[in-house]
C-alpha atoms as a PDB file:
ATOM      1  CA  UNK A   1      30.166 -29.393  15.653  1.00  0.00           C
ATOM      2  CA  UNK A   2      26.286 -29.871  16.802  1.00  0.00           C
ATOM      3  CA  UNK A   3      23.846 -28.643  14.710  1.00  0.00           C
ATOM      4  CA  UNK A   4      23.400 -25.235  14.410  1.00  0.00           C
ATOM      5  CA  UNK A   5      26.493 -24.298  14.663  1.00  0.00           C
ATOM      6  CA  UNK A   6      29.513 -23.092  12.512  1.00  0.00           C
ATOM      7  CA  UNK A   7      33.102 -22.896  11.852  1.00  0.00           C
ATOM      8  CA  UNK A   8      33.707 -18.811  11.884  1.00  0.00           C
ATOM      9  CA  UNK A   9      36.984 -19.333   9.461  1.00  0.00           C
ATOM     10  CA  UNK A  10      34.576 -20.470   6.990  1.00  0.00           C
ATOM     11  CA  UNK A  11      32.825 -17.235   6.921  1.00  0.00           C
ATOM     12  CA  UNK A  12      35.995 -15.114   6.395  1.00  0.00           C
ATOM     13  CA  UNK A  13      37.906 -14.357   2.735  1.00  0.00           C
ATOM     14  CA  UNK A  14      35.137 -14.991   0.919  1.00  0.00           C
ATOM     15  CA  UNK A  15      34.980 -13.375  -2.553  1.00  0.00           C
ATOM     16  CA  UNK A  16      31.557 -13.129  -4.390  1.00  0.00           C
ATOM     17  CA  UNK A  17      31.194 -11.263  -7.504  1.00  0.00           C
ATOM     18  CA  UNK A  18      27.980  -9.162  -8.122  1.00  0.00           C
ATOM     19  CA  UNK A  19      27.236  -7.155 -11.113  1.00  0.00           C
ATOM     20  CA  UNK A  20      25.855  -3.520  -9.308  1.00  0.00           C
ATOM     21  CA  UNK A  21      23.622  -2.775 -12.652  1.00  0.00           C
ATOM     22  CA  UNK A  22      21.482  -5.637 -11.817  1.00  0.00           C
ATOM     23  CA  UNK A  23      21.123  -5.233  -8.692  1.00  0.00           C
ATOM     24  CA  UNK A  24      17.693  -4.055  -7.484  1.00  0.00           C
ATOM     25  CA  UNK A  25      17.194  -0.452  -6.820  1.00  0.00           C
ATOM     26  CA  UNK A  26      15.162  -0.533  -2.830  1.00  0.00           C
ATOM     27  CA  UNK A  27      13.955   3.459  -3.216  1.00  0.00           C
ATOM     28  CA  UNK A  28      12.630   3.348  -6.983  1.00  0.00           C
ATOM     29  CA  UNK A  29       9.513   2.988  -5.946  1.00  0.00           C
ATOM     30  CA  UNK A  30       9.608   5.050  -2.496  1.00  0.00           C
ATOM     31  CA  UNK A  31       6.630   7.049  -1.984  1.00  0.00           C
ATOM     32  CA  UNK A  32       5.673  10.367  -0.042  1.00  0.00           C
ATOM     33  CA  UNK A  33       2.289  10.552   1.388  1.00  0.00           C
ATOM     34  CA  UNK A  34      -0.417  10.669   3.690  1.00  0.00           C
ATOM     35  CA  UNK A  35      -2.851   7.770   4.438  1.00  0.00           C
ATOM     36  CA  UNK A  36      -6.231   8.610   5.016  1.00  0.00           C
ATOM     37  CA  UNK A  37      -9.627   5.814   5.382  1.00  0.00           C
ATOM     38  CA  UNK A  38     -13.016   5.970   7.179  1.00  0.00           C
ATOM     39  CA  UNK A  39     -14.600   4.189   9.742  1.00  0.00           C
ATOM     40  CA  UNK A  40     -18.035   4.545  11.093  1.00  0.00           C
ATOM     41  CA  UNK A  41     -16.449   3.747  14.444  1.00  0.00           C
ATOM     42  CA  UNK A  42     -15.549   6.601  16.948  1.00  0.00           C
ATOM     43  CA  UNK A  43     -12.257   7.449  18.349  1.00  0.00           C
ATOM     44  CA  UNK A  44     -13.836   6.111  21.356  1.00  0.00           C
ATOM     45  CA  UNK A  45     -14.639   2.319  19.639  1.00  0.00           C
ATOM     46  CA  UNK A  46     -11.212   2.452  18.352  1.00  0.00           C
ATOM     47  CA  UNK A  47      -9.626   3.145  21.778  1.00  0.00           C
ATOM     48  CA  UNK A  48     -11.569   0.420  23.140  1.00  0.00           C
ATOM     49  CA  UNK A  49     -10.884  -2.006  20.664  1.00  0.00           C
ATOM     50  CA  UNK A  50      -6.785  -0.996  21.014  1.00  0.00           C
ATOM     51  CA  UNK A  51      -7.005  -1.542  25.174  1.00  0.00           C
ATOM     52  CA  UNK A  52      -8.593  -4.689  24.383  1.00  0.00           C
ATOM     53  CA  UNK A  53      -5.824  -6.192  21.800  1.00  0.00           C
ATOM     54  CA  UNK A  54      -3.327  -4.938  24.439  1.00  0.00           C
ATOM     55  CA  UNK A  55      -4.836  -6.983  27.132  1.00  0.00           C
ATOM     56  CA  UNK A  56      -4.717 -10.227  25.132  1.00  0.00           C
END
């Protein structure tokens, strides 16, 4: 086998054990919200800005 490559058997029947209690919870610290900042550029600027990161 070359490199990157694999022997699919391998991946089959494989038995790991895990303790769920330990495991880390992904939504504990979830959060509901809005996001708000300000700029002193106008929508306008911002636009701009935007068409120009596009076009690179």
């Amino acid at each position: 086998m070359g490199f990157g490559s694999y022997d699919e058997s391998e991946q089959q029947d494989q038995n790991v054990e895990t303790d769920e209690d330990k495991g880390v919870n992904v939504h504990e610290n979830d959060h509901e919200g809005d996001v708000h900042f300000e700029t002193d550029a106008s929508t306008d600027d911002l636009v701009n800005q935007l068409k120009d990161i596009k076009d690179d």
